[in-house]
C-alpha atoms as a PDB file:
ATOM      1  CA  UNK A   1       0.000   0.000   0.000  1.00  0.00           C
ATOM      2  CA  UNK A   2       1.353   3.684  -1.006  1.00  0.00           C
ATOM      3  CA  UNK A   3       0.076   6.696   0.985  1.00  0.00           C
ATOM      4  CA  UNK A   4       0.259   9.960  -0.700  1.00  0.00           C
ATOM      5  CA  UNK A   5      -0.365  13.163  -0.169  1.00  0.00           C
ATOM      6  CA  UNK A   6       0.419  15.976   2.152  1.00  0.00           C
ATOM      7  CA  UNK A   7       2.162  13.327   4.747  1.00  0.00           C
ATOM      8  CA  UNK A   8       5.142  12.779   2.214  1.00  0.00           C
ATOM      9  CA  UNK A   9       5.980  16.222   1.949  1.00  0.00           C
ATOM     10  CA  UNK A  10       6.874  16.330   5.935  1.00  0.00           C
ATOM     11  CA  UNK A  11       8.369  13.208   6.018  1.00  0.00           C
ATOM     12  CA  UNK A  12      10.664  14.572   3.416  1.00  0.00           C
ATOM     13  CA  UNK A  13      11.342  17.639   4.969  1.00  0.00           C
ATOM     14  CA  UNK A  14      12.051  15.888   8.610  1.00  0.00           C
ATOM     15  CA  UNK A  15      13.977  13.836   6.583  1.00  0.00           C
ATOM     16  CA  UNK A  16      15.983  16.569   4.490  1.00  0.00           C
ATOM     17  CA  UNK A  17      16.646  17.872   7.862  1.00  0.00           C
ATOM     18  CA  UNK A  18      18.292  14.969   9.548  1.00  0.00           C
ATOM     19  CA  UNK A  19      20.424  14.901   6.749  1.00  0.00           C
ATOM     20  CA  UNK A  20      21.320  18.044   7.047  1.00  0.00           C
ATOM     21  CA  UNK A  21      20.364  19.158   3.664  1.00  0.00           C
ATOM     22  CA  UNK A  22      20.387  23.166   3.491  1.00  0.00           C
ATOM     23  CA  UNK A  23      17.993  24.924   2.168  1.00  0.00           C
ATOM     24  CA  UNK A  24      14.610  22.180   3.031  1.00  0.00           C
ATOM     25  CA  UNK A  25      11.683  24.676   3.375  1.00  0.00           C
ATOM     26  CA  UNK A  26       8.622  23.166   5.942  1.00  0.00           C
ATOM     27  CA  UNK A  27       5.712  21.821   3.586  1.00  0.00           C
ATOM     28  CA  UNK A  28       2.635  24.011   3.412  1.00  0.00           C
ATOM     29  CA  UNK A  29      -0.284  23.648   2.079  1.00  0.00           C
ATOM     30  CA  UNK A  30      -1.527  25.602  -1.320  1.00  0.00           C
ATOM     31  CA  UNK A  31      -4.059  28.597   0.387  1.00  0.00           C
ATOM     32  CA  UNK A  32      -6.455  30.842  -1.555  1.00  0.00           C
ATOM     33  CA  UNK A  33      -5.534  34.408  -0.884  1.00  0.00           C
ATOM     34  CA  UNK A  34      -9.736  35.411   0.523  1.00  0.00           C
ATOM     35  CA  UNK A  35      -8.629  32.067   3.049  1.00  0.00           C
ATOM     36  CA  UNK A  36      -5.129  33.422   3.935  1.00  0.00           C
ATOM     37  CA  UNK A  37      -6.548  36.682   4.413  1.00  0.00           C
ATOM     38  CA  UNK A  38      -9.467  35.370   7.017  1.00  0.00           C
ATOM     39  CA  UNK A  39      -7.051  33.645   8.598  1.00  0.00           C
ATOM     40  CA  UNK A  40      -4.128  36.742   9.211  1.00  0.00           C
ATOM     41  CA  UNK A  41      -6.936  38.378   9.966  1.00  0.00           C
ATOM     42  CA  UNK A  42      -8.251  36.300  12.785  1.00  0.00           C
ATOM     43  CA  UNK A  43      -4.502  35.867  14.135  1.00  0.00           C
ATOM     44  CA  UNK A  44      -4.703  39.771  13.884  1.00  0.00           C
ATOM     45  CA  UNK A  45      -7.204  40.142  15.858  1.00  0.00           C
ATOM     46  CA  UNK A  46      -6.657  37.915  18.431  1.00  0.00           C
ATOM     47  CA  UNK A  47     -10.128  37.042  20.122  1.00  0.00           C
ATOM     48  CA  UNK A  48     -10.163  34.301  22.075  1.00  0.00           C
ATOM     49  CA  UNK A  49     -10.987  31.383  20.349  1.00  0.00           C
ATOM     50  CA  UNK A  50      -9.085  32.831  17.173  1.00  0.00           C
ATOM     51  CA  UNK A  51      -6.894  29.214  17.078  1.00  0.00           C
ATOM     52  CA  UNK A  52     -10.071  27.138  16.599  1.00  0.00           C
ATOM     53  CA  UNK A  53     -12.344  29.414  14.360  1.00  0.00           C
ATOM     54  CA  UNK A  54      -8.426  29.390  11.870  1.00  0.00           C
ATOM     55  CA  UNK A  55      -8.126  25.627  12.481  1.00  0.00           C
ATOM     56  CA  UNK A  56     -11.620  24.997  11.096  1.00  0.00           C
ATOM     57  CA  UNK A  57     -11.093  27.385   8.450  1.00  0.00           C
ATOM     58  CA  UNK A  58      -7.881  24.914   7.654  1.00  0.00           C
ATOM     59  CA  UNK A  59      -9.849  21.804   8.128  1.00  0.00           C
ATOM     60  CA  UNK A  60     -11.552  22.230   5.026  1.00  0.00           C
ATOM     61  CA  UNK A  61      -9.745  19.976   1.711  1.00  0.00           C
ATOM     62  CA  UNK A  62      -7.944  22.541  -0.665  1.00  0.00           C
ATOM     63  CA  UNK A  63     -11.093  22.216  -3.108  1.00  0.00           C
ATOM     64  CA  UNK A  64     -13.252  23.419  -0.587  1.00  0.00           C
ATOM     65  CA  UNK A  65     -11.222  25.827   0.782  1.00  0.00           C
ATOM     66  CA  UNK A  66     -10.688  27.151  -2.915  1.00  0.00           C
ATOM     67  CA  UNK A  67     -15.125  26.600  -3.424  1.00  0.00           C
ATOM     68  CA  UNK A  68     -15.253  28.917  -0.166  1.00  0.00           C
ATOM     69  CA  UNK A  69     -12.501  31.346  -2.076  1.00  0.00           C
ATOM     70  CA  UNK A  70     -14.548  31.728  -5.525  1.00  0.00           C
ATOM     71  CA  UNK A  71     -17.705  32.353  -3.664  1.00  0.00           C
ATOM     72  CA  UNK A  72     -16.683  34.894  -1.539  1.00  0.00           C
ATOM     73  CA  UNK A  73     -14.803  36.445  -4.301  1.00  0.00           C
ATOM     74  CA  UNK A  74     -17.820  36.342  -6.121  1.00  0.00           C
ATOM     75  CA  UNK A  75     -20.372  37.597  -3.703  1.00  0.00           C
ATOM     76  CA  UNK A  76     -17.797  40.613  -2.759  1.00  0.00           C
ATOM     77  CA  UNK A  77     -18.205  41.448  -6.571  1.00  0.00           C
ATOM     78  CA  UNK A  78     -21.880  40.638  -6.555  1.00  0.00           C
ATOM     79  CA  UNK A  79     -22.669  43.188  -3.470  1.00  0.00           C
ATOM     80  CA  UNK A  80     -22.225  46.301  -5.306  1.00  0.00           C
ATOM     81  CA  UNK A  81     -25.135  45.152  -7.590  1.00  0.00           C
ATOM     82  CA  UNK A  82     -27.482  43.466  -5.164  1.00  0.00           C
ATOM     83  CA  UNK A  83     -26.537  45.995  -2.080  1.00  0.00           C
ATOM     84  CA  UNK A  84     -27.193  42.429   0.046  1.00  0.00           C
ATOM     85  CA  UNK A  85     -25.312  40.315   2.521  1.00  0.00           C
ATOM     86  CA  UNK A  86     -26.376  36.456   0.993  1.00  0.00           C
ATOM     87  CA  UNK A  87     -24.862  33.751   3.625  1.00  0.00           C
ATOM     88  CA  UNK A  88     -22.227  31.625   1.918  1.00  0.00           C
ATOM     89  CA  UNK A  89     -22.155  27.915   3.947  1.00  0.00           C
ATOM     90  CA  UNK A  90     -20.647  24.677   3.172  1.00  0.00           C
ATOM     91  CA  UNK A  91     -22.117  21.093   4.066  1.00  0.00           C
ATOM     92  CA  UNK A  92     -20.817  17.925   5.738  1.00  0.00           C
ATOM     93  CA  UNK A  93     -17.890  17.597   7.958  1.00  0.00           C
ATOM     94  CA  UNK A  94     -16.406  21.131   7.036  1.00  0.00           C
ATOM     95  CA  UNK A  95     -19.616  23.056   8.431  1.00  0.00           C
ATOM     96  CA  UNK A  96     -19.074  26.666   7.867  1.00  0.00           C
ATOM     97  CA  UNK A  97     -21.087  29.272   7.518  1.00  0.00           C
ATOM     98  CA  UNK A  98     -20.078  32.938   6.486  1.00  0.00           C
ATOM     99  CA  UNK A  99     -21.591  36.532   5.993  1.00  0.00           C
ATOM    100  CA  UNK A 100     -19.159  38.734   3.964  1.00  0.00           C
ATOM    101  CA  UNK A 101     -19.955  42.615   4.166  1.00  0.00           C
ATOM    102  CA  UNK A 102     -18.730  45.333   1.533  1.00  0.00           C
ATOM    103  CA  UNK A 103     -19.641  49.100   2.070  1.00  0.00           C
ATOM    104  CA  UNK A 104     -22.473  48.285  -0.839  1.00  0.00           C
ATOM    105  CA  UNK A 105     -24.422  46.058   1.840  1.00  0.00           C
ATOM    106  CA  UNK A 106     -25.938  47.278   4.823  1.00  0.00           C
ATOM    107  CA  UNK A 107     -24.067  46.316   8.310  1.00  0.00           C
ATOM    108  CA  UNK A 108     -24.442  42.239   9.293  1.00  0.00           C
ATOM    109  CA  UNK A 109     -27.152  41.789  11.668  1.00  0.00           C
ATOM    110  CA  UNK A 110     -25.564  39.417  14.246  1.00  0.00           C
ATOM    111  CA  UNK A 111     -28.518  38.174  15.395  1.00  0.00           C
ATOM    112  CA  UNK A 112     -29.725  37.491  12.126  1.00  0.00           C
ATOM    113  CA  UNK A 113     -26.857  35.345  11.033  1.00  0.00           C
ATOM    114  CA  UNK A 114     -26.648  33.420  14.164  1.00  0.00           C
ATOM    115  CA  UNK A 115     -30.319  32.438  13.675  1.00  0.00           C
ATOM    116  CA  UNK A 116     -29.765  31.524  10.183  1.00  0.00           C
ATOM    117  CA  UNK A 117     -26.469  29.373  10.494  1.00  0.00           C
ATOM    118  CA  UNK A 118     -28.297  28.148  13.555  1.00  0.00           C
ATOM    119  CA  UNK A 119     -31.105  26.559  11.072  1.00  0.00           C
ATOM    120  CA  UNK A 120     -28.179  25.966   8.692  1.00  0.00           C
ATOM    121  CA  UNK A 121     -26.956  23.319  11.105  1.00  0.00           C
ATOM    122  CA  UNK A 122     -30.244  21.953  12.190  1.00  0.00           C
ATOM    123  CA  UNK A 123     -31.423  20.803   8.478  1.00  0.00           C
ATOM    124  CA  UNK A 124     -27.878  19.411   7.673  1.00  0.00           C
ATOM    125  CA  UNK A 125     -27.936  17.574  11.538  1.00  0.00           C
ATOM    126  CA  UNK A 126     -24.854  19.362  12.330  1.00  0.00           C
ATOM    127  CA  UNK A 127     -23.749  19.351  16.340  1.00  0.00           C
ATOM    128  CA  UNK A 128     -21.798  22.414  15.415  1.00  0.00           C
ATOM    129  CA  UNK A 129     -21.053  25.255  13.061  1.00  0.00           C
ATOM    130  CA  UNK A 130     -18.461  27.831  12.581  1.00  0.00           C
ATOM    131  CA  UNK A 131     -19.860  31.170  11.638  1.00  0.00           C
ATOM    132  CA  UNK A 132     -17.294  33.652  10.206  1.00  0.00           C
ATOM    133  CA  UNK A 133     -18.725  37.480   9.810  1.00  0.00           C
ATOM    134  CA  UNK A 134     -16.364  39.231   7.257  1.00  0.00           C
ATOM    135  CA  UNK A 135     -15.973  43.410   6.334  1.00  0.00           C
ATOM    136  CA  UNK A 136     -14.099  44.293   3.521  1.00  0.00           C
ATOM    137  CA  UNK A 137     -12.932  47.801   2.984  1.00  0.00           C
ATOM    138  CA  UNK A 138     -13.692  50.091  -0.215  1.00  0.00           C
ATOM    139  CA  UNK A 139     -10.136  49.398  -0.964  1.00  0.00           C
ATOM    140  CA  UNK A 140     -11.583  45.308  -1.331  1.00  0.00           C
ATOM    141  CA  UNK A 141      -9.240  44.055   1.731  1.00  0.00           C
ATOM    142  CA  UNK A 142     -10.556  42.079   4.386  1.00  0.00           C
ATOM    143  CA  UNK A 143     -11.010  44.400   7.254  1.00  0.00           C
ATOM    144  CA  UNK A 144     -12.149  42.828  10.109  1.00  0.00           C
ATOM    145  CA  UNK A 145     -13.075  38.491  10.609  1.00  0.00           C
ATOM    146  CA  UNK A 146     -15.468  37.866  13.782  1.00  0.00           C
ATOM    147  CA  UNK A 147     -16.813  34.456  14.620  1.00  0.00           C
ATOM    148  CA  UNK A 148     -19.104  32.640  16.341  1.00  0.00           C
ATOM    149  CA  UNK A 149     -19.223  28.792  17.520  1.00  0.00           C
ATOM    150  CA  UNK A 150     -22.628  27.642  16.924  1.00  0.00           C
ATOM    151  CA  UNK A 151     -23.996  24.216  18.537  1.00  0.00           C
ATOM    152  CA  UNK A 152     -27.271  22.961  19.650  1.00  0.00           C
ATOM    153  CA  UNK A 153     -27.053  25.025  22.877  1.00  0.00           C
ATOM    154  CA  UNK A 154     -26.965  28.248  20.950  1.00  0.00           C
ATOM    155  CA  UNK A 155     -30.389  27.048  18.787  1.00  0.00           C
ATOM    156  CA  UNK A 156     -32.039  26.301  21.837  1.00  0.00           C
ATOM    157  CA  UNK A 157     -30.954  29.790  22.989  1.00  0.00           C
ATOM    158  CA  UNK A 158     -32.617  31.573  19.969  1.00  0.00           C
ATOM    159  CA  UNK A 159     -36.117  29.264  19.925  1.00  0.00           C
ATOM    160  CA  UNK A 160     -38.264  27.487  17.861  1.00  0.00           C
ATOM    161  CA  UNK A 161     -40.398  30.940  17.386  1.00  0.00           C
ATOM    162  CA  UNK A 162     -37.879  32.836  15.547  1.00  0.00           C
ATOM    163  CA  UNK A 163     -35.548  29.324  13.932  1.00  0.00           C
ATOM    164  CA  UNK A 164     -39.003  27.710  12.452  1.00  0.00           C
ATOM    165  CA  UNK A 165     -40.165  30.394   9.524  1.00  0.00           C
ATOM    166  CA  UNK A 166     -35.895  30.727   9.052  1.00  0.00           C
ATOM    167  CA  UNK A 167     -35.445  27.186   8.554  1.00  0.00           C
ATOM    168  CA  UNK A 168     -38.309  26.553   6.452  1.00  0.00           C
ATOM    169  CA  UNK A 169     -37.716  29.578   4.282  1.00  0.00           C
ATOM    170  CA  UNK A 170     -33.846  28.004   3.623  1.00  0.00           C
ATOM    171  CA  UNK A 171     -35.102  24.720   3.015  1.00  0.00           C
ATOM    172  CA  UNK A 172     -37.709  25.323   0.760  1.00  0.00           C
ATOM    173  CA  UNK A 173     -34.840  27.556  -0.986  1.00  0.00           C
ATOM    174  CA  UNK A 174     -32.519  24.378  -0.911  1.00  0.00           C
ATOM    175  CA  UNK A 175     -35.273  21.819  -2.072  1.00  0.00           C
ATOM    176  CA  UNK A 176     -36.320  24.667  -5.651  1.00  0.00           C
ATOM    177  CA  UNK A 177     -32.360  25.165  -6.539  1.00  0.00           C
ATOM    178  CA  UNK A 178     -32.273  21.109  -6.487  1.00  0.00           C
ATOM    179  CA  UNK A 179     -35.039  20.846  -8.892  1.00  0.00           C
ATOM    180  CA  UNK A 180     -33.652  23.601 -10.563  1.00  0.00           C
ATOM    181  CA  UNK A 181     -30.108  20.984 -10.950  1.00  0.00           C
ATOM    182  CA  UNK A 182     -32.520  18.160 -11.689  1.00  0.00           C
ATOM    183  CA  UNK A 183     -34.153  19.911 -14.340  1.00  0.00           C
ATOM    184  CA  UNK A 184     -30.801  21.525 -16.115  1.00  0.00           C
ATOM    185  CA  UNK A 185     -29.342  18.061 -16.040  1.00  0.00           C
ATOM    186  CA  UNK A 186     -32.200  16.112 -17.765  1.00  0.00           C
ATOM    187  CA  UNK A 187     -32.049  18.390 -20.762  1.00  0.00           C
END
């Protein structure tokens, strides 16, 4: 059996290193610039709890870590034609959830996208979500990264009165862009 992948490249570095070869830079890992950037930022910043919202960020595979990238690139482009915040989230084991604010949008309700990523995680059966809520400058740099650890706990915080209507309203938007796949693909 052969094992390849990310492993090999610090086995060869350790490896270059015992040797004593000169010059052996430590692997890294290939990093969309939007992801680098939320993740400076959040070192930046410093909040406690900076190290875990990062190390979720990193958990993601480089494909979805580059998805996350093109979508936030694109919504950042998009905002200064729909003057709207739309959430950006990503499904499965890399549960992520993220609000990305230009000056075109209005300010991110926080309250708002907690109960959203809240019913995010309770029609995927998540037991817990990491909410990122990004500004970006006129300039188009990242200004500020805030973030928010949501579980079960936090849901039950909010309420069934305001999570139901949320929750429906995303899955009924979930269940017409599937048809909407279903229907492009039998064509």
């Amino acid at each position: 059996m052969s094992w390849g992948g990310y492993r090999d490249k610090i086995d060869r570095y350790y490896f270059n290193v015992l040797i004593g070869e000169p010059g052996s830079a430590p692997p890294g890992q290939d990093m969309p610039p939007v992801i680098g950037k939320v993740i400076a930022t959040l070192n930046r910043e410093g909040r406690p709890g900076f190290v875990d919202a990062g190390a979720h960020v990193l958990d993601g595979s480089e494909a979805a870590r580059q998805m996350l990238h093109n979508a936030i690139e694109q919504e950042i482009r998009e905002q200064s034609l729909t003057r709207r915040i739309r959430p950006l989230s990503a499904q499965g084991k890399w549960a992520i959830t993220v609000f990305i604010r230009t000056p075109y949008a209005p300010a991110i309700d926080r309250k708002r996208a907690i109960i959203h990523t809240c019913a995010d995680m309770q029609i995927s059966g998540g037991k817990k979500r990491t909410l990122l809520l990004a500004e970006v400058g006129a300039d188009g740099e990242l200004q500020s990264v805030d973030f928010e650890f949501i579980t079960p706990q936090v849901a039950q915080s909010i309420g069934e009165g305001e999570l139901a209507p949320v929750r429906h309203q995303l899955y009924a938007r979930r269940m017409a862009r599937a048809a909407g796949a279903r229907d492009r693909g039998s064509m």
